[in-house]
N, C-alpha and C. Protein backbone atom coordinates (compact mmCIF):
# COMPACT_ATOMS: atom_id res chain seq x y z
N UNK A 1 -11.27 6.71 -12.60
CA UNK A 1 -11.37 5.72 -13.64
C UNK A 1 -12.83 5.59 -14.09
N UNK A 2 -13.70 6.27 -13.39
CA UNK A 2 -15.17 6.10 -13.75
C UNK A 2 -15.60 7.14 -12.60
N UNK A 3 -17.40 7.08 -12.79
CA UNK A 3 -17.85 7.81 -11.37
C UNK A 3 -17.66 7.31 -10.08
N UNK A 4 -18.24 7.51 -9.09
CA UNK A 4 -18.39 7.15 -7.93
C UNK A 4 -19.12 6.00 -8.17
N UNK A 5 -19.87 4.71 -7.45
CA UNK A 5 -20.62 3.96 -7.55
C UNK A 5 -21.41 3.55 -6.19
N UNK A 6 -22.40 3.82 -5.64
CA UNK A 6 -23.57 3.48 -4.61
C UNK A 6 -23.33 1.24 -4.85
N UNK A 7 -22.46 0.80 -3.90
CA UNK A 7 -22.69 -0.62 -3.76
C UNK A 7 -23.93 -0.69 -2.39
N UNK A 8 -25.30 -1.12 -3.03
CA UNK A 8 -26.50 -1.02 -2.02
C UNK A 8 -26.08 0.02 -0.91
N UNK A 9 -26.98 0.01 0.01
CA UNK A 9 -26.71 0.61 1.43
C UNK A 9 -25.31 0.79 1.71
N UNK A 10 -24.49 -0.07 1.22
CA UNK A 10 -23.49 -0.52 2.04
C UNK A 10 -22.66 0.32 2.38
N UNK A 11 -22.40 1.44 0.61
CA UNK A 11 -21.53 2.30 0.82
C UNK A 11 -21.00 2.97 -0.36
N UNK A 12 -20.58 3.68 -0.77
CA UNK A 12 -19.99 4.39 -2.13
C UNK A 12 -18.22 4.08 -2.68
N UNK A 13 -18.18 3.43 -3.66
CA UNK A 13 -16.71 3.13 -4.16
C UNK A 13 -16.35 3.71 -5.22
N UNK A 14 -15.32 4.30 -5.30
CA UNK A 14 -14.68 5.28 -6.26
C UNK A 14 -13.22 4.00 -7.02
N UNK A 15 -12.96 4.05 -7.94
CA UNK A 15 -11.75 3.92 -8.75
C UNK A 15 -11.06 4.95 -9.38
N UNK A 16 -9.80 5.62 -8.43
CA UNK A 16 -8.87 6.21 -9.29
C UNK A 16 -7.96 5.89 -9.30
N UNK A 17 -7.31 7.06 -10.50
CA UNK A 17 -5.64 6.83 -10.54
C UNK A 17 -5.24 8.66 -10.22
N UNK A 18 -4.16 8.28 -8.95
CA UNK A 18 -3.53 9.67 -9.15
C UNK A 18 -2.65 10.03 -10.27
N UNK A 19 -1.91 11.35 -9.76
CA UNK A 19 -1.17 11.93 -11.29
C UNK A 19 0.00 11.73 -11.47
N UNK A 20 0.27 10.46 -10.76
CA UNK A 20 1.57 9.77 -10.88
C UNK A 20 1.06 8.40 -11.64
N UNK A 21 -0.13 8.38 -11.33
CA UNK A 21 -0.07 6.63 -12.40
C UNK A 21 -0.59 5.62 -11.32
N UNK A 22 -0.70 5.31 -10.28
CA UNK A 22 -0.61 4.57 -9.34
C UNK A 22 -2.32 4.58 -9.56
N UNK A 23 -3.15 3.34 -9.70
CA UNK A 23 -4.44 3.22 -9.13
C UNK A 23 -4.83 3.15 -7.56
N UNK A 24 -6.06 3.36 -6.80
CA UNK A 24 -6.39 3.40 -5.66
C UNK A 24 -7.84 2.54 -5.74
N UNK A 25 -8.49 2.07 -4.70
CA UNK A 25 -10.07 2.34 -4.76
C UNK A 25 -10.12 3.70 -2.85
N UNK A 26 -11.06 3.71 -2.89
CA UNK A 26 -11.50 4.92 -2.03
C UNK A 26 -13.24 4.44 -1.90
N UNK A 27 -13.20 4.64 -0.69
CA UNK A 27 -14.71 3.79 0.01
C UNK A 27 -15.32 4.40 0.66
N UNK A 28 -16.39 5.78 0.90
CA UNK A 28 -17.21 6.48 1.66
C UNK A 28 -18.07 5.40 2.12
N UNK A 29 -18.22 4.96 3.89
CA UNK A 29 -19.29 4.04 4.71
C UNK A 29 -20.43 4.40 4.47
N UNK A 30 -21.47 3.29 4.29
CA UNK A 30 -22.81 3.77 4.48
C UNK A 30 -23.22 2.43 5.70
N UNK A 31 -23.81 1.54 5.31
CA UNK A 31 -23.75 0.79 7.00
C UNK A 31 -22.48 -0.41 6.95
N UNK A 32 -21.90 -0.55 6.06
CA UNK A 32 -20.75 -1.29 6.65
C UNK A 32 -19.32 -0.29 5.77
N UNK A 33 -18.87 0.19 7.19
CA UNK A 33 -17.95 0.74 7.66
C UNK A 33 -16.35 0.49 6.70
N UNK A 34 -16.53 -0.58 6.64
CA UNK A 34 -15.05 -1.26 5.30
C UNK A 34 -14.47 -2.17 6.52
N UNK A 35 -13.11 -2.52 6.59
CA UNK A 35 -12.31 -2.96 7.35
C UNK A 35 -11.78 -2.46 8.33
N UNK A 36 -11.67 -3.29 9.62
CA UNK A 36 -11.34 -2.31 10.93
C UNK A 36 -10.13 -2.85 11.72
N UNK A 37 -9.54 -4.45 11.23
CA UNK A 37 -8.97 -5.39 12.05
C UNK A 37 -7.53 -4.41 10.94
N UNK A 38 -6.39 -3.74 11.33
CA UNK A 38 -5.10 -4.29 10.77
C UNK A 38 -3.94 -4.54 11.33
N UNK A 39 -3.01 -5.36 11.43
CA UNK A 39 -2.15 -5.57 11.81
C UNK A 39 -2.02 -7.30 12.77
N UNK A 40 -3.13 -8.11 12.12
CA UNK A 40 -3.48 -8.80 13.04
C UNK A 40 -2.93 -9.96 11.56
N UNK A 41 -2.78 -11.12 11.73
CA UNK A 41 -2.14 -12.21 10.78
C UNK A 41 -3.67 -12.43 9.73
N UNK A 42 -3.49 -12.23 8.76
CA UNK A 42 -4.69 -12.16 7.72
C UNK A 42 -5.23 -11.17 7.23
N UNK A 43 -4.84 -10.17 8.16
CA UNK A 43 -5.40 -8.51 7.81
C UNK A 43 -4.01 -7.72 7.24
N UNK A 44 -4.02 -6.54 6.35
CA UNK A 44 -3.53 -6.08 5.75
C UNK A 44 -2.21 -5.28 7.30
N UNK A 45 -1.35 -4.53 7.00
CA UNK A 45 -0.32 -4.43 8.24
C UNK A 45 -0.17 -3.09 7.33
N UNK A 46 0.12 -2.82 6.03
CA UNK A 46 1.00 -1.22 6.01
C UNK A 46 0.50 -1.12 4.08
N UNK A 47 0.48 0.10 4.30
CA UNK A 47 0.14 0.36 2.44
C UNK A 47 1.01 1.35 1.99
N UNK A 48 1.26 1.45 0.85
CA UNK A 48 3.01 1.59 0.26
C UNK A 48 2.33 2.21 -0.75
N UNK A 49 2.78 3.57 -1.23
CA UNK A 49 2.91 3.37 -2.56
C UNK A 49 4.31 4.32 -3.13
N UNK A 50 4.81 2.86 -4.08
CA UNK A 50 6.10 3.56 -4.95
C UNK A 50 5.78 4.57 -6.14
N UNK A 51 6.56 5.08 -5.89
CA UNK A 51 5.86 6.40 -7.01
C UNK A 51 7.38 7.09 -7.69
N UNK A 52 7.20 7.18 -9.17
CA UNK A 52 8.32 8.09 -9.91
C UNK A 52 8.35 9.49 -9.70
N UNK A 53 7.09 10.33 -8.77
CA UNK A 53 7.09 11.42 -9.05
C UNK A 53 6.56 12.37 -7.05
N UNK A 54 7.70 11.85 -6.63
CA UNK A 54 6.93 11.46 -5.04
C UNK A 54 7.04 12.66 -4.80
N UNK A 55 7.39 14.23 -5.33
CA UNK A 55 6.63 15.37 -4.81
C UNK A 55 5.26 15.59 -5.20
N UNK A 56 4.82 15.45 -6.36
CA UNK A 56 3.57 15.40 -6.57
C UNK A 56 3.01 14.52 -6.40
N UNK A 57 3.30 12.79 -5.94
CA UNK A 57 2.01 12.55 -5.19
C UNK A 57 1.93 12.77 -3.74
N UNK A 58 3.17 13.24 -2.92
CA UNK A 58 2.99 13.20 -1.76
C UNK A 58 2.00 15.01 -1.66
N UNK A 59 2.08 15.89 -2.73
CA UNK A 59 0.71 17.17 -2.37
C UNK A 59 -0.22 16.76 -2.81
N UNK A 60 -1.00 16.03 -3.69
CA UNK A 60 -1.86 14.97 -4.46
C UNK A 60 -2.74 14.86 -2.82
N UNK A 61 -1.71 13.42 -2.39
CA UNK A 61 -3.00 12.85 -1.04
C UNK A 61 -2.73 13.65 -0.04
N UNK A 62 -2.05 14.71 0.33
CA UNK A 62 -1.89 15.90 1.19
C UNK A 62 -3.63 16.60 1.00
N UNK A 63 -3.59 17.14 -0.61
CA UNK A 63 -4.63 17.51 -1.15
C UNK A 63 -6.08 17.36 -0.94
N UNK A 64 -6.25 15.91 -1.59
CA UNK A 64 -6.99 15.36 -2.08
C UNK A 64 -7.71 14.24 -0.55
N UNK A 65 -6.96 14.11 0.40
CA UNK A 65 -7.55 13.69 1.20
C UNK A 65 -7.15 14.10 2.59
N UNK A 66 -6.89 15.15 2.39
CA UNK A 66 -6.51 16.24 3.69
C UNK A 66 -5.33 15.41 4.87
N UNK A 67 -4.26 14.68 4.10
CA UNK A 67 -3.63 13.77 5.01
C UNK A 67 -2.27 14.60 5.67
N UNK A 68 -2.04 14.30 6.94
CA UNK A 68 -1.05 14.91 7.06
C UNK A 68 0.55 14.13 6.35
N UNK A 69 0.83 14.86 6.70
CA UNK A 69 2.65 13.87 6.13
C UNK A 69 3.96 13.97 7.15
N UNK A 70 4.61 12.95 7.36
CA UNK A 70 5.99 13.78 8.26
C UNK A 70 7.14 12.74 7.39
N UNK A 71 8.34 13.93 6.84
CA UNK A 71 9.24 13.08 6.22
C UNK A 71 10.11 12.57 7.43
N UNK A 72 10.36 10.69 6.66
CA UNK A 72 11.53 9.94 7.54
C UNK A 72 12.56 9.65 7.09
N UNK A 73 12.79 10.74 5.51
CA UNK A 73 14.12 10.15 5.28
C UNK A 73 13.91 11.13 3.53
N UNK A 74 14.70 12.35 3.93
CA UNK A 74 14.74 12.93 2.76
C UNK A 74 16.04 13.10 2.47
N UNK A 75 16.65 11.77 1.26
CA UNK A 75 18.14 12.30 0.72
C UNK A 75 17.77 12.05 -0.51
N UNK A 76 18.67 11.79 -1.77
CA UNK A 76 18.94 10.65 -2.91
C UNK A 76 18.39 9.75 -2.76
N UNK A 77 19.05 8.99 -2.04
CA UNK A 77 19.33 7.41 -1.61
C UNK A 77 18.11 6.93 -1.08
N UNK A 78 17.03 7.59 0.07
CA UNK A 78 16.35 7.12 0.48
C UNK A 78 14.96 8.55 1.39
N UNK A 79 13.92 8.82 0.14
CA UNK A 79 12.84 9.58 0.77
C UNK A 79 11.68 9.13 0.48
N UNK A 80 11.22 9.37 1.67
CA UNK A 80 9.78 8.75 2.30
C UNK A 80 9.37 9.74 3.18
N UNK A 81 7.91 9.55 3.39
CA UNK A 81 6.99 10.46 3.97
C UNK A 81 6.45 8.84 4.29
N UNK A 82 5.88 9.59 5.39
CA UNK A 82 4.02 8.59 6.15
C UNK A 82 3.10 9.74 6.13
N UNK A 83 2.19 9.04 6.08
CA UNK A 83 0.99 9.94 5.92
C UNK A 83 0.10 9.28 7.59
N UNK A 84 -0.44 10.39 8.06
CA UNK A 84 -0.95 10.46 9.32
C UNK A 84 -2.42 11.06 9.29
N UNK A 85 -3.20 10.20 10.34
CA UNK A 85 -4.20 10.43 10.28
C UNK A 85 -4.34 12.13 10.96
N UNK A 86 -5.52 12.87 9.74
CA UNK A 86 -5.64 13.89 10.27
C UNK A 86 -5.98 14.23 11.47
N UNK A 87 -5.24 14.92 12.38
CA UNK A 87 -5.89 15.40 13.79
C UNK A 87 -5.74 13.96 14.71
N UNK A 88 -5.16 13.02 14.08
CA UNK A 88 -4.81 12.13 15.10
C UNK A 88 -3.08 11.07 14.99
N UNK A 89 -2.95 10.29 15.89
CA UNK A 89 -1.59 9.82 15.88
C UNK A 89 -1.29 8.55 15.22
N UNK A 90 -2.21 8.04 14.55
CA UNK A 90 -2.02 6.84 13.29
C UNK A 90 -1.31 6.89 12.08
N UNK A 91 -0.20 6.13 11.76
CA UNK A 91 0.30 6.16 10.64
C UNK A 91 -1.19 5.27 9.56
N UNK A 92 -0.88 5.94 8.81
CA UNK A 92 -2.09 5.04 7.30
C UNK A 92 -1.22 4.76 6.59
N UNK A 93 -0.70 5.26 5.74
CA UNK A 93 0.43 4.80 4.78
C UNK A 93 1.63 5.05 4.16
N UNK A 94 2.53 5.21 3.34
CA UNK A 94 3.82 5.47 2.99
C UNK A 94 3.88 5.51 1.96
N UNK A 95 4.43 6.90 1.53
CA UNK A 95 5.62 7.00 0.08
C UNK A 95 6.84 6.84 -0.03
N UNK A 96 6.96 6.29 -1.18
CA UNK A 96 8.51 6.04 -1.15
C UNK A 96 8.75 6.32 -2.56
N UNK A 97 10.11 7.61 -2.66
CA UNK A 97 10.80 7.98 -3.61
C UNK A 97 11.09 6.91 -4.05
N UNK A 98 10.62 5.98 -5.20
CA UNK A 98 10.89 5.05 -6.15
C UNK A 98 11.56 5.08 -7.25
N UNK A 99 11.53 6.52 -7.86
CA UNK A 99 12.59 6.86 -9.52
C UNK A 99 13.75 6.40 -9.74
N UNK A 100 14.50 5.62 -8.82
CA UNK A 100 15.82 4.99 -9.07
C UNK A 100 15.41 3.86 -9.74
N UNK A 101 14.41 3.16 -8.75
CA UNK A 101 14.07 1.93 -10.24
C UNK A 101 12.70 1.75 -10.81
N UNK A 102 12.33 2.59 -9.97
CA UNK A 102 10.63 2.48 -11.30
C UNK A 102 10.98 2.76 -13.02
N UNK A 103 11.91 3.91 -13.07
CA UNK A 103 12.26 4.41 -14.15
C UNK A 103 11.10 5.14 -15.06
N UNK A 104 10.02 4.43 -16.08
CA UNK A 104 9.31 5.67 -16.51
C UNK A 104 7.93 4.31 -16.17
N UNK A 105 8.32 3.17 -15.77
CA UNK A 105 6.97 2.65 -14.88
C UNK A 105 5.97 3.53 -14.56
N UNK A 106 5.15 3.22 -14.23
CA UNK A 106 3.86 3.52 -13.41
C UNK A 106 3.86 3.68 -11.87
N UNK A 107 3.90 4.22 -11.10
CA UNK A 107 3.68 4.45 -9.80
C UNK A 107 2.75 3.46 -9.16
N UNK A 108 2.95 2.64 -8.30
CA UNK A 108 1.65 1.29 -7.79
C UNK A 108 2.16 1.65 -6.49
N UNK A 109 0.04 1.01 -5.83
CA UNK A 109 0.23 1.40 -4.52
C UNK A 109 0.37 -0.63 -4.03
N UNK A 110 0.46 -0.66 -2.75
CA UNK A 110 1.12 -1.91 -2.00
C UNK A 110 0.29 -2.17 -1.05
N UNK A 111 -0.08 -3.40 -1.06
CA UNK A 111 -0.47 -3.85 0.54
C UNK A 111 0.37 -4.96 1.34
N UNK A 112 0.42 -4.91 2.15
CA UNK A 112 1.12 -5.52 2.98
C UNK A 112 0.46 -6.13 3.63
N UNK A 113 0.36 -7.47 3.74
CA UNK A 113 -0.55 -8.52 4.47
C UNK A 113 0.23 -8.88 5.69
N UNK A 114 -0.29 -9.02 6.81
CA UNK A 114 0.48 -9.63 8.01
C UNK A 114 0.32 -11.37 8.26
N UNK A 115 1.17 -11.47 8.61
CA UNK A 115 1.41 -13.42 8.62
C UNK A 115 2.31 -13.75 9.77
N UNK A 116 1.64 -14.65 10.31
CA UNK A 116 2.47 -15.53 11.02
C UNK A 116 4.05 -15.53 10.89
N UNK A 117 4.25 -16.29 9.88
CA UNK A 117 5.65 -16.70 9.23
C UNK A 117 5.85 -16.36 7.67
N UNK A 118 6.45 -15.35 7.55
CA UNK A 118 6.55 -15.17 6.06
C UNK A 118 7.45 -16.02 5.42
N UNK A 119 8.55 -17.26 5.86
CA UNK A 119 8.85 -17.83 4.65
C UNK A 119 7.70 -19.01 4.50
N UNK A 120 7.01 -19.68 5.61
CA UNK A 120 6.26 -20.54 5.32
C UNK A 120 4.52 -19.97 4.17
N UNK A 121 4.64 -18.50 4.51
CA UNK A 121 3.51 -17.66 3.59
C UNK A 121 3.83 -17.61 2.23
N UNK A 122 5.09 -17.69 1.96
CA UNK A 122 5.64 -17.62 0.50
C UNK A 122 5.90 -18.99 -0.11
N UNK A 123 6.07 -19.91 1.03
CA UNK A 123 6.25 -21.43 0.12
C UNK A 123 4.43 -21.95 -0.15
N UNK A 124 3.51 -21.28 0.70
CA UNK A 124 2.41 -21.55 0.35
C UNK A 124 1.99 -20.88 -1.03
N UNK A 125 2.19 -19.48 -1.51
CA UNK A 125 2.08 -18.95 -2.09
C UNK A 125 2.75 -19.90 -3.50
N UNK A 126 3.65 -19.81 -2.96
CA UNK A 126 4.11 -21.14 -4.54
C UNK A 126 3.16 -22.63 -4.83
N UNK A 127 3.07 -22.90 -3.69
CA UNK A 127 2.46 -23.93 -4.08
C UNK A 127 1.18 -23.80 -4.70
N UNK A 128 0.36 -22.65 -4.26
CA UNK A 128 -0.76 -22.49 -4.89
C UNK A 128 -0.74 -21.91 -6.51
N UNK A 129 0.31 -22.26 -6.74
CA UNK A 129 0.70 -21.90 -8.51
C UNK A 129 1.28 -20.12 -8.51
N UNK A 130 1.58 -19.58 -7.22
CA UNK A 130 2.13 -17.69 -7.17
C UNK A 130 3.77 -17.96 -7.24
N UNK A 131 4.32 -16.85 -6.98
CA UNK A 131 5.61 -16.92 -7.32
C UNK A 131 6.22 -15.72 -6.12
N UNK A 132 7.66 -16.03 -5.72
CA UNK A 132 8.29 -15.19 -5.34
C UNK A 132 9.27 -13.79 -5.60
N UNK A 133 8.70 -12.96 -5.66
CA UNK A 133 9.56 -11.65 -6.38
C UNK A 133 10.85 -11.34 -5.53
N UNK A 134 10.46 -10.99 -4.29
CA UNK A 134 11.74 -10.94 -2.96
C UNK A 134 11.18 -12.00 -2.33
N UNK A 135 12.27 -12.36 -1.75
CA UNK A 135 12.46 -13.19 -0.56
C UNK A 135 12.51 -12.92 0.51
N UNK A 136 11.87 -13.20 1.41
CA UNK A 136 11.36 -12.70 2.96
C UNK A 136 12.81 -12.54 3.60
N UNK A 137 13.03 -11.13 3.95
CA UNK A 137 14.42 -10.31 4.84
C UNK A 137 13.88 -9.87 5.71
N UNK A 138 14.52 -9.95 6.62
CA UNK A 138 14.56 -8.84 7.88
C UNK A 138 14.86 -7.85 8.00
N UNK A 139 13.95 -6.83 8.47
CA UNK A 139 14.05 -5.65 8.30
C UNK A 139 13.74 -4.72 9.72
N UNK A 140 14.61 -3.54 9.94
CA UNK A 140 13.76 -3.41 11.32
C UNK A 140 12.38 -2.88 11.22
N UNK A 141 11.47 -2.87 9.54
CA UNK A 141 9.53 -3.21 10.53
C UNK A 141 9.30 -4.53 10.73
N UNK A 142 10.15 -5.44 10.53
CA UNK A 142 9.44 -7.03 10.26
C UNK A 142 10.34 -7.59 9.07
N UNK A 143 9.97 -8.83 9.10
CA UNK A 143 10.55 -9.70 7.99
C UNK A 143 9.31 -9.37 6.63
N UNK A 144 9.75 -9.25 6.04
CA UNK A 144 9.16 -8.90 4.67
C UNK A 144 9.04 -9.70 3.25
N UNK A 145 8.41 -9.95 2.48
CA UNK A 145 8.84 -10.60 0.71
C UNK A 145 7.48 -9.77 0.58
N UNK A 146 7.58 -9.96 -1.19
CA UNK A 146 7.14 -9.44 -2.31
C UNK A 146 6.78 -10.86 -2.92
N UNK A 147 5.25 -10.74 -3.14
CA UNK A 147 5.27 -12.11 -4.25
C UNK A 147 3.75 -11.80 -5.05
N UNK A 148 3.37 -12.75 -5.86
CA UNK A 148 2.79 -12.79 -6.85
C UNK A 148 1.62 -13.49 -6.52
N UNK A 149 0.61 -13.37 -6.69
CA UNK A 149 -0.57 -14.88 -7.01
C UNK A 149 -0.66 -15.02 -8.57
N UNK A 150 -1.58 -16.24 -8.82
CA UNK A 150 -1.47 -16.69 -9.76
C UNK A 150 -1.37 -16.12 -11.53
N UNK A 151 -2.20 -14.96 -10.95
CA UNK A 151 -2.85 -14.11 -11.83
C UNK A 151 -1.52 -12.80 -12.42
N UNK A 152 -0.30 -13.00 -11.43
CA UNK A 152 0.47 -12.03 -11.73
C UNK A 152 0.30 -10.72 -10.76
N UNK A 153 -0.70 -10.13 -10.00
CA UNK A 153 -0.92 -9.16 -8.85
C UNK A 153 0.11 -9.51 -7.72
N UNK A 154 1.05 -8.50 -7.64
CA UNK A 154 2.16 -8.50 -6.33
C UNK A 154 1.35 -8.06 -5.16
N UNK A 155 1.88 -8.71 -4.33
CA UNK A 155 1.39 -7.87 -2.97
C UNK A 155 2.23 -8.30 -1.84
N UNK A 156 2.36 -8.38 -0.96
CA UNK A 156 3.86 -7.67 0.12
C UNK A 156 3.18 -8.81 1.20
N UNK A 157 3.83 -9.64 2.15
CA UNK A 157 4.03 -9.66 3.16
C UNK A 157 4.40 -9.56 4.31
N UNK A 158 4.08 -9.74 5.36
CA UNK A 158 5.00 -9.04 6.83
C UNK A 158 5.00 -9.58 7.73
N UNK A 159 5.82 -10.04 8.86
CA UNK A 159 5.57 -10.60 10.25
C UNK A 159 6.33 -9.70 10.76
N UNK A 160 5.68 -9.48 12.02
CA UNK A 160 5.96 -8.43 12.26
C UNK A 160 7.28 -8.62 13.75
């Protein structure tokens, strides 16, 4: 979306969009490292991105950031890949064959915030003027919703 950008010492931040549509940022460390806490209530838990075109973005960040991949579910109905840290045993994040309902949408990536209690995270979320898209289900990663802040930006919750 632009060049690279030097934020002081701190570190180098990039804005793109892959070739599905989906924006990213991307953060090379210089003395502060980025974020290290996840999965903890306040810190981000899992990053998603739905995509209309999930063979080409899943060779894209194969590509482009040397990630490994292992599919968990290649039919119609339901394909996904995780992406794994190279040369080690960390999941980082997930695609998910989205074209059933993205339709000719844009591909967006997801964060998933971890919480305590996700219906009491979503009635806060309302009250602070956000809105609910899904409603917190159970799922076997965790109870889950989809909601909004004020501004209209979705972003995912989780207890895990």
């Amino acid at each position: 979306m632009g060049p690279a950008m030097a934020v002081a010492d701190i570190g180098t931040q990039g804005i793109l969009m892959d070739p599905t549509g989906a924006h990213l940022g991307a953060w090379q460390p210089g003395t502060f490292q980025g974020f290290s806490v996840l999965g903890e209530p306040g810190s981000p838990s899992w990053f998603e991105l739905h995509t209309s075109d999930f063979k080409k973005a899943v060779d894209f960040y194969e590509s482009v950031f040397h990630w490994e991949t292992a599919s968990v579910g290649d039919t119609d109905e339901f394909r996904y890949s995780v992406m794994n840290e190279p040369g080690g045993d960390d999941q980082l994040a997930g695609i998910m064959d989205a074209s059933s309902f993205l339709g000719t949408n844009a591909s967006s990536w997801f964060v998933y915030w971890e919480v305590d209690d996700v219906v009491a995270a979503t009635e806060k979320v309302v009250a602070l003027g956000g809105s609910i898209i899904q409603a917190a289900e159970k799922t076997p990663y965790g109870t889950m919703a989809t909601v909004a802040d004020p501004s209209g930006a979705v972003f995912k919750l989780r207890a895990a």
